[in-house]
C-alpha atoms as a PDB file:
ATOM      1  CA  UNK A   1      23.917 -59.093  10.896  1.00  0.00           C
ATOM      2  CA  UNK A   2      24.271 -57.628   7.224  1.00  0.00           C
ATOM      3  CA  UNK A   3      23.992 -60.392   4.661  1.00  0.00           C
ATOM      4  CA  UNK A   4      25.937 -59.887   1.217  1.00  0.00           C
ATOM      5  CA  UNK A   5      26.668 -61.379  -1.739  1.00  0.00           C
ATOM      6  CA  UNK A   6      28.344 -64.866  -0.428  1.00  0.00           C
ATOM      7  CA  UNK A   7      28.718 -63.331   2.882  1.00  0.00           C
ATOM      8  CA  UNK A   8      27.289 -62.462   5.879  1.00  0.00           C
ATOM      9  CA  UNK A   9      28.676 -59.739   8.097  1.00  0.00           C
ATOM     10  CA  UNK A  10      28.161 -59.287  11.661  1.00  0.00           C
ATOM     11  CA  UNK A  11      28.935 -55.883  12.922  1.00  0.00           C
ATOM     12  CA  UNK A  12      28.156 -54.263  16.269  1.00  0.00           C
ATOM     13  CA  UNK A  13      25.072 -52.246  16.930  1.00  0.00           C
ATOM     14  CA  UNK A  14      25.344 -48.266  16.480  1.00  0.00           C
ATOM     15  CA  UNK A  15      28.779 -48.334  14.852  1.00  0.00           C
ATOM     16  CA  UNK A  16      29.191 -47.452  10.934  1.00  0.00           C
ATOM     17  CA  UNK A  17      31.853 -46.166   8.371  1.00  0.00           C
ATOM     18  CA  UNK A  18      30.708 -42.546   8.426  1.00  0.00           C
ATOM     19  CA  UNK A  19      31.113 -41.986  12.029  1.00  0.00           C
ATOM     20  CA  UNK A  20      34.576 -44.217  11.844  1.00  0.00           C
ATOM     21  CA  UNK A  21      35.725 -41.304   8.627  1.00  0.00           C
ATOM     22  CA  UNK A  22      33.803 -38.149  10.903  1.00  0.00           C
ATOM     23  CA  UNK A  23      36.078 -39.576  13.610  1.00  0.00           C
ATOM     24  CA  UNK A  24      39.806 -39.795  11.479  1.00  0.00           C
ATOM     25  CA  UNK A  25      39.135 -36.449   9.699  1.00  0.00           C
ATOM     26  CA  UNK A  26      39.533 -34.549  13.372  1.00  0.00           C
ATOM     27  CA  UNK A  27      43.353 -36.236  13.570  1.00  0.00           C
ATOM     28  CA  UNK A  28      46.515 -35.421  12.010  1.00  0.00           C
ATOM     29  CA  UNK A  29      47.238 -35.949   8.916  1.00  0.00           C
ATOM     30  CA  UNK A  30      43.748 -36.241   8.114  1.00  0.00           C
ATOM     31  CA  UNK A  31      42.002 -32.755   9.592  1.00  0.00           C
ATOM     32  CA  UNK A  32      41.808 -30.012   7.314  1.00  0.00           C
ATOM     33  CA  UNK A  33      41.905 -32.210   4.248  1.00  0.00           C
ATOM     34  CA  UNK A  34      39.108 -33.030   1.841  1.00  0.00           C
ATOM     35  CA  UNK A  35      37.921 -36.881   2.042  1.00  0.00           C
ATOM     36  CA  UNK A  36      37.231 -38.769  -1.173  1.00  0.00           C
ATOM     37  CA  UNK A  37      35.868 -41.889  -1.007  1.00  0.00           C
ATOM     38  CA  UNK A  38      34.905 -45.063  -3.180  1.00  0.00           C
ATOM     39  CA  UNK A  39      32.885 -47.716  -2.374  1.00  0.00           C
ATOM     40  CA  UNK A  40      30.028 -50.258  -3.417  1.00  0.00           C
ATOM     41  CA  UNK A  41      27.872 -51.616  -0.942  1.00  0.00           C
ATOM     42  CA  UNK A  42      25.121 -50.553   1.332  1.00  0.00           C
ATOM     43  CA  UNK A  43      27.885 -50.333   4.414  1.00  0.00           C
ATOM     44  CA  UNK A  44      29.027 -47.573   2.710  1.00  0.00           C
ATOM     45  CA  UNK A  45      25.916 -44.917   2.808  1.00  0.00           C
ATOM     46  CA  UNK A  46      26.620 -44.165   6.000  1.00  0.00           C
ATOM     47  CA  UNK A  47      30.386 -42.382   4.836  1.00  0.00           C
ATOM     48  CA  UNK A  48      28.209 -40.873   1.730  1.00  0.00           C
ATOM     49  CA  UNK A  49      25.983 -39.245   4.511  1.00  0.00           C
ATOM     50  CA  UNK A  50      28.971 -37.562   5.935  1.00  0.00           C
ATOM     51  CA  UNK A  51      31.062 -36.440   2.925  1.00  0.00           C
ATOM     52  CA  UNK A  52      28.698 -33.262   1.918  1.00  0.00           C
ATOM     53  CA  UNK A  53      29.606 -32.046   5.740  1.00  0.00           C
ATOM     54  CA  UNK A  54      33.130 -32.741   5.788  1.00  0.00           C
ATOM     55  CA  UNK A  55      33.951 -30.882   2.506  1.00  0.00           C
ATOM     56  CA  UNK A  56      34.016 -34.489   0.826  1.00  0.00           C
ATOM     57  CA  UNK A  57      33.238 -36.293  -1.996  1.00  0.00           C
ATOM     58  CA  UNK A  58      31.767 -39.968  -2.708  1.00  0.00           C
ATOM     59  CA  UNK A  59      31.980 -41.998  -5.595  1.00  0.00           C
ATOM     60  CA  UNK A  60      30.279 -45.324  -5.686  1.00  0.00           C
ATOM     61  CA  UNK A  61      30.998 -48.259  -8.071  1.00  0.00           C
ATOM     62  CA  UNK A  62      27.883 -49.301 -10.237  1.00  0.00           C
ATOM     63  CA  UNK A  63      25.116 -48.608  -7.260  1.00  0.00           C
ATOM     64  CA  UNK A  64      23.709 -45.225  -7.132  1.00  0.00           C
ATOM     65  CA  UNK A  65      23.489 -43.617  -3.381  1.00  0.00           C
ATOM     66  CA  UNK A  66      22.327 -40.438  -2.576  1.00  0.00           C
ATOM     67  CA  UNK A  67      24.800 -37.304  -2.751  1.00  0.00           C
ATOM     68  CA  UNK A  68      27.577 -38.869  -4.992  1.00  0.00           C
ATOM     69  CA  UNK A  69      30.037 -36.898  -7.038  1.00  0.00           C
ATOM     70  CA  UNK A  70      29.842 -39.824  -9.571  1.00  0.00           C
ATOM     71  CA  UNK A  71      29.443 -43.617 -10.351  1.00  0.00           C
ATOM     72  CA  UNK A  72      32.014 -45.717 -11.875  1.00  0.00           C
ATOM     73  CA  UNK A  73      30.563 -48.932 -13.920  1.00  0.00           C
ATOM     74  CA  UNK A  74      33.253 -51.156 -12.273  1.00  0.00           C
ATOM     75  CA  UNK A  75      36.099 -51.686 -10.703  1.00  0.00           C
ATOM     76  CA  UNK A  76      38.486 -51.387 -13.277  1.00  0.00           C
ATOM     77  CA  UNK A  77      37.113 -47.873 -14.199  1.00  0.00           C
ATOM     78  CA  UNK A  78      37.921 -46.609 -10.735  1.00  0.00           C
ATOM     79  CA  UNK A  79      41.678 -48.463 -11.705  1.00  0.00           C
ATOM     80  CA  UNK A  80      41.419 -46.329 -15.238  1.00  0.00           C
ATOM     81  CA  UNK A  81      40.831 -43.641 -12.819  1.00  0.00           C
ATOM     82  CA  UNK A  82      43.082 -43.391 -10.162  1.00  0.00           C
ATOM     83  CA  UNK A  83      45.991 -44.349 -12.763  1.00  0.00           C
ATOM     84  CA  UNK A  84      45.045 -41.187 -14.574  1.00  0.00           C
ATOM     85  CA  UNK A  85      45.036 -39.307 -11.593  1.00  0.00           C
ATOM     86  CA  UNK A  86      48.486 -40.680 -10.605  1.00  0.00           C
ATOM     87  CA  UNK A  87      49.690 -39.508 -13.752  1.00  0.00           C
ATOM     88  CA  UNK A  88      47.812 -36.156 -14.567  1.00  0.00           C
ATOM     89  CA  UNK A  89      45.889 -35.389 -11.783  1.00  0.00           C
ATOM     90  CA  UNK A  90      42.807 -35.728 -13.105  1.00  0.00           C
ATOM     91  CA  UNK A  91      40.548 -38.777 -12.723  1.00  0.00           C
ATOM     92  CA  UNK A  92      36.617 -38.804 -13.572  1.00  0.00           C
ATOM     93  CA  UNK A  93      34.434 -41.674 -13.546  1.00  0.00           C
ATOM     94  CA  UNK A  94      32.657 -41.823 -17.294  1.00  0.00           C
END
């Protein structure tokens, strides 16, 4: 059991997020592709462990883990983000 903010999550023994991303990124369309993702709680190390390996890059929001490319203050910076991104293919977080 993981307990949370207002929650308390009960996951099974030996099974995480980075080993569930290592796992995708050997399939169609995901192999050969760089993996970028964003998250914000301690479930999440485990897929910022893997990133540097798979090419990848991690951003957290407002928590600082190991081997990020950045931080983003809050979730509507990594909105800010991804709209500028979607627009002009660039997106940092501040």
């Amino acid at each position: 059991m993981l307990p949370g903010k207002a929650v308390l999550e009960v996951k099974r023994p030996n099974v995480n997020k980075g080993d569930g991303v290592r796992e995708l990124m050997r399939h169609p369309p995901f192999a050969g592709r760089m993996p970028v993702f964003i998250g914000d709680d301690v479930t999440d190390e485990s897929v910022f462990a893997v990133l540097p390996g798979l090419g990848g890059k991690g951003f957290s929001v407002g928590r600082h883990f190991a081997g990020l490319a950045g931080i983003f203050d809050s979730p509507m910076d990594v909105r800010r983000a991804l709209q500028r991104l979607a627009s002009s293919g660039q997106a940092q977080p501040s």
